[in-house]
Protein backbone atom coordinates (compact mmCIF):
# COMPACT_ATOMS: atom_id res chain seq x y z
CA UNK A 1 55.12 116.89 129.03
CA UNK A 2 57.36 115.62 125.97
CA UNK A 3 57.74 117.50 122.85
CA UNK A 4 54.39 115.03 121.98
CA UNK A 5 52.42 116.30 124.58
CA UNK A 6 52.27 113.28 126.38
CA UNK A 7 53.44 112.96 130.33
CA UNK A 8 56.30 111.67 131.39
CA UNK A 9 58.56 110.90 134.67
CA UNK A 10 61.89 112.39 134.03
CA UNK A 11 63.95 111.27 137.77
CA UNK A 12 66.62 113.98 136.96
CA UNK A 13 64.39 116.83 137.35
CA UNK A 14 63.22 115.07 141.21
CA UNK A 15 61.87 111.67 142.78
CA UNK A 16 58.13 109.86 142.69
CA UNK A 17 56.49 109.95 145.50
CA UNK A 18 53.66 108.03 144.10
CA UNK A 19 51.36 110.80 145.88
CA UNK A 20 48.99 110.48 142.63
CA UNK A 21 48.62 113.80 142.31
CA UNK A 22 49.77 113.10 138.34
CA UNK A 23 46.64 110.58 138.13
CA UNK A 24 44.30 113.18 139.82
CA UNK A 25 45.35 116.19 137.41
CA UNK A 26 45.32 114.45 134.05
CA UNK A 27 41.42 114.79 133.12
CA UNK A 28 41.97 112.37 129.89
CA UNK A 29 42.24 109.16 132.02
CA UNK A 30 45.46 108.34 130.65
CA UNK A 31 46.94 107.84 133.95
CA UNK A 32 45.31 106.02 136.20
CA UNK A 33 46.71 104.40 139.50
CA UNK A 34 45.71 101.69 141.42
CA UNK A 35 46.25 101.06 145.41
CA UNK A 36 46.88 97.36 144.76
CA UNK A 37 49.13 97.36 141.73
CA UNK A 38 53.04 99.21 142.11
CA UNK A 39 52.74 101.95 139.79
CA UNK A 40 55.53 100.97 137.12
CA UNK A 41 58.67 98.16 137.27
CA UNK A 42 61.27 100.61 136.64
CA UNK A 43 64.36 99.79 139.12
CA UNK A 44 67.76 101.76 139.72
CA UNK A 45 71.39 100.72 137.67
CA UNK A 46 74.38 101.94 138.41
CA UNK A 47 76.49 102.53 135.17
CA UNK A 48 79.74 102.53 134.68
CA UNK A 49 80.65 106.18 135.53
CA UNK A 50 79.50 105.00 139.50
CA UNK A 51 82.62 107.00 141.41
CA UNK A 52 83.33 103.51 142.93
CA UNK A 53 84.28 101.72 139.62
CA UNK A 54 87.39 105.30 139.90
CA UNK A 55 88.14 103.77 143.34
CA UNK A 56 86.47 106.92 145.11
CA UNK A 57 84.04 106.61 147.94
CA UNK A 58 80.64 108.01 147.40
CA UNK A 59 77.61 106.46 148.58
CA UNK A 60 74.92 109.67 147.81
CA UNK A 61 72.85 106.73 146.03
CA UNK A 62 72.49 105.13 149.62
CA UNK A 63 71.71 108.30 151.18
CA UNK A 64 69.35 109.11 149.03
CA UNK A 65 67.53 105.84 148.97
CA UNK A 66 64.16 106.17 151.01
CA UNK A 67 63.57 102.52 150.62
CA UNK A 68 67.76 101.39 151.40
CA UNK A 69 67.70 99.46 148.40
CA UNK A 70 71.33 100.63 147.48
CA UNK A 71 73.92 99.53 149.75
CA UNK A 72 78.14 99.27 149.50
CA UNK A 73 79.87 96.14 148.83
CA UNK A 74 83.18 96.47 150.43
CA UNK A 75 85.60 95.76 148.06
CA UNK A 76 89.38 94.78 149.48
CA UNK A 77 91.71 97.50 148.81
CA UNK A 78 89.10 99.91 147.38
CA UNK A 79 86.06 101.66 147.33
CA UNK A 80 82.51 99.78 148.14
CA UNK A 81 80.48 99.28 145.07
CA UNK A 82 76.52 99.90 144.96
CA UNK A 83 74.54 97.09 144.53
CA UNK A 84 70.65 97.53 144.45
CA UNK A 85 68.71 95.32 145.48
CA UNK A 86 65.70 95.18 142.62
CA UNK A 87 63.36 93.78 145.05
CA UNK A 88 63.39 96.82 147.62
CA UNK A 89 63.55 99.54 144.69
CA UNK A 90 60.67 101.12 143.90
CA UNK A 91 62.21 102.92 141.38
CA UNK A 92 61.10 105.94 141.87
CA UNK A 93 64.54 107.84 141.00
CA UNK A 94 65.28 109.60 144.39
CA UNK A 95 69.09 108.08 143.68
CA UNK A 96 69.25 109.46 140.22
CA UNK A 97 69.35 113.22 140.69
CA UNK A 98 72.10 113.31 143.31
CA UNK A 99 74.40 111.42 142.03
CA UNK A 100 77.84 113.80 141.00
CA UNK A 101 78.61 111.86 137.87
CA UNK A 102 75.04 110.67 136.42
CA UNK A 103 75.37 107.12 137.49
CA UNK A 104 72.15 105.84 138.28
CA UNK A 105 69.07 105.51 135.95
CA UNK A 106 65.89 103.79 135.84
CA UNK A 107 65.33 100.88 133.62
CA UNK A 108 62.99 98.30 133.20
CA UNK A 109 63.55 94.51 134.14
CA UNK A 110 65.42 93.74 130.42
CA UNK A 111 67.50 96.61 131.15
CA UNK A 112 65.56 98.89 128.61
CA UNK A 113 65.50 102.85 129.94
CA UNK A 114 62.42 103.80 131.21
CA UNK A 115 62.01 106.49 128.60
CA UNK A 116 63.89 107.60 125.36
């Protein structure tokens, strides 16, 4: 809950795993889910403290990635850079957590966070 009271997804703190179990517990209604609908639009972006923009090799986003949505540009002379693929993200945040230098977040399609 936020200091409002309201739910929220906070991908530092662990992955979605769309189980519904939020939906199920919250006896308001406020969250609902549907089988035919993805639950939010939220992808993965890699910022600009991404170890491979420092030349290092890292690819814990990749690893994590239970749908392989992140994957390593080779670059000539340096380290592969993520690139994820917003089509394959589901965004629910497994990448986030892992990374060492707090890379990766979730934002929506106009590049707005997914929460404040």
């Amino acid at each position: 809950m936020d200091a409002g009271g309201a739910p929220y997804f906070e991908p530092r703190r662990g992955e979605c795993t769309f189980c519904g179990g939020c939906a199920d517990a919250c006896d308001s209604g406020a969250i609902a889910r549907s089988p035919a609908a993805p639950p939010w639009s939220w992808v993965a972006r890699v910022g600009a403290s991404c170890l491979g923009h420092q030349g290092v090799v890292c690819m814990t986003c990749q690893d994590a990635c239970p749908e392989q949505a992140i994957t390593h540009r080779p670059v000539q002379g340096g380290a592969g850079m993520p690139r994820v693929d917003a089509d394959r993200c589901s965004g629910c945040g497994a990448c986030v957590a892992p990374c060492p230098t707090g890379a990766l977040a979730l934002v929506l399609p106009t590049g707005e966070p997914c929460h404040a």
